[in-house]
Protein backbone atom coordinates (compact mmCIF):
# COMPACT_ATOMS: atom_id res chain seq x y z
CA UNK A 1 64.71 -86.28 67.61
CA UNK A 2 61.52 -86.95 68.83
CA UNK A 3 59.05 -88.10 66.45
CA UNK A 4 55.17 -87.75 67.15
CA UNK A 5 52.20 -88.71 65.17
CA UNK A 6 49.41 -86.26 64.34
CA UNK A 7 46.04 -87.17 63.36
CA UNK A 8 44.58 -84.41 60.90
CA UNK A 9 40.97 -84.69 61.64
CA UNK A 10 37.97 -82.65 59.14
CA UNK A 11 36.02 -80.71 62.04
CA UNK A 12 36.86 -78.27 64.27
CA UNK A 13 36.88 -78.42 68.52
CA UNK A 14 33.57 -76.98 68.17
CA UNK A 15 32.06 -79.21 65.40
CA UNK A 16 33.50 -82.68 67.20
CA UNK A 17 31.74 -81.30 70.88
CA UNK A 18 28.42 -80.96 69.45
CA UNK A 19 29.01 -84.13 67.42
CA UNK A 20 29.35 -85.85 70.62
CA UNK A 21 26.39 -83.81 72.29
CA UNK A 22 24.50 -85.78 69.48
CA UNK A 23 25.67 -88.81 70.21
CA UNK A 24 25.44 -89.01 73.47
CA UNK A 25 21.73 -87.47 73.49
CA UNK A 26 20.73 -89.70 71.07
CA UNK A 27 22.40 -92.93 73.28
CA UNK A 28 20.19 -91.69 76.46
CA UNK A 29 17.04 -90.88 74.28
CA UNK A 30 17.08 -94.87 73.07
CA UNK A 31 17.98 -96.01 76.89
CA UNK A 32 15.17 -94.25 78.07
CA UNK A 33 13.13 -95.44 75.31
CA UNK A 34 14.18 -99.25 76.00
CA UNK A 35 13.33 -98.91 79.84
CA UNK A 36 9.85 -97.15 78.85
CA UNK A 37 9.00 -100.34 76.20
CA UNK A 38 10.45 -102.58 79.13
CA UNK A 39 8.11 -101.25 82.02
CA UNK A 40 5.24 -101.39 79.13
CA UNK A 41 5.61 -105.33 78.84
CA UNK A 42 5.77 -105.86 82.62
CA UNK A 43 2.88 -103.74 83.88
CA UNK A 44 0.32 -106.06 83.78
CA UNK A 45 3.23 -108.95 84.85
CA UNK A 46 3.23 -110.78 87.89
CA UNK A 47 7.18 -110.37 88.31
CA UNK A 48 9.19 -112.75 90.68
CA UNK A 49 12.06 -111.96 92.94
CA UNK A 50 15.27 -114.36 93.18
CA UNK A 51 14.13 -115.74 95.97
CA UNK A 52 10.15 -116.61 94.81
CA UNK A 53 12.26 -117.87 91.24
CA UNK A 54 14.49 -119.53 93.05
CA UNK A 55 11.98 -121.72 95.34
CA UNK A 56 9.70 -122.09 92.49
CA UNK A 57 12.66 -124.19 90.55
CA UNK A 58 13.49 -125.62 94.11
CA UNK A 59 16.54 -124.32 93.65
CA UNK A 60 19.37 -122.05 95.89
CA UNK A 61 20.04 -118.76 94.90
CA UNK A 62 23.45 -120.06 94.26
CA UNK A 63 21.85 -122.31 91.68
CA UNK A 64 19.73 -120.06 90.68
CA UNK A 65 22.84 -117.45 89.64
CA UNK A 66 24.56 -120.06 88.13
CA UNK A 67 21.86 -120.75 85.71
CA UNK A 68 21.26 -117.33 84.84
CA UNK A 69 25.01 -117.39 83.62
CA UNK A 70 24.24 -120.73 81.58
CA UNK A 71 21.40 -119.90 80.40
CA UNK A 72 19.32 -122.81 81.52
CA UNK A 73 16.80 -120.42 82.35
CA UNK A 74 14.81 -117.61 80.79
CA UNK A 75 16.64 -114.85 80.72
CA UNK A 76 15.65 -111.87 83.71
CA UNK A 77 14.20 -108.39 83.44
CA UNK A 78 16.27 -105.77 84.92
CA UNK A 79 15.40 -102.75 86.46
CA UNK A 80 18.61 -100.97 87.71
CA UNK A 81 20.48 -103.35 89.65
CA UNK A 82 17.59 -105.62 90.42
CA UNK A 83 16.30 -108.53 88.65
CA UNK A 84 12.69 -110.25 88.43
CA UNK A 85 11.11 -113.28 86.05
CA UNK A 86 7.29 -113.01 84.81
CA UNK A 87 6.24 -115.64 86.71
CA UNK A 88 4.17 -116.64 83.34
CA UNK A 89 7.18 -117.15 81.47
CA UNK A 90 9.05 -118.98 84.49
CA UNK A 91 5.50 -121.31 84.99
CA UNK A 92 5.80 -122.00 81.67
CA UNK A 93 9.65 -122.95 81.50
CA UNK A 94 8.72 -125.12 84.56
CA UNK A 95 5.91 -126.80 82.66
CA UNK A 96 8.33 -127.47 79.63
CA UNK A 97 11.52 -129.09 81.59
């Protein structure tokens, strides 16, 4: 005989789908939120590319990467699948090393 769990749960299909409507709405409202507080700090920025970071260090981009993932330097600002530096805080890191 085949034995199968079943998981009683309190709310019905209805009360669990706008449970998760809430959830998720609430997840996007605080991305968007994030990205808006994110693009406040950088306005005014002078934001670096890989590249500019890179040379600035004198570093490759392969170096670069792999102190990104060690955290030798600051950490980036992403926007989407791109990535920049303030060049203040990099200047500054630079000045400190």
């Amino acid at each position: 005989m085949d034995k199968r769990s079943f998981i009683v749960l309190p709310y019905d299909e209805g009360q669990y789908k706008e449970i998760m409507q809430n959830v998720v709405s609430d997840a996007i409202i605080a991305a968007f939120e994030k990205m808006a507080q994110n693009e406040q700090k950088v306005k005014d920025e002078v934001l670096l590319s890989r590249k500019e970071t890179a040379d600035l260090y004198g570093i490759s981009l392969v170096t670069l990467r792999a102190w990104e993932k060690d955290g030798i330097i600051p950490k980036p600002i992403r926007m989407g699948s791109r990535v920049y530096w303030p060049k203040s805080v990099i200047m500054n890191d630079i000045k400190n090393k």
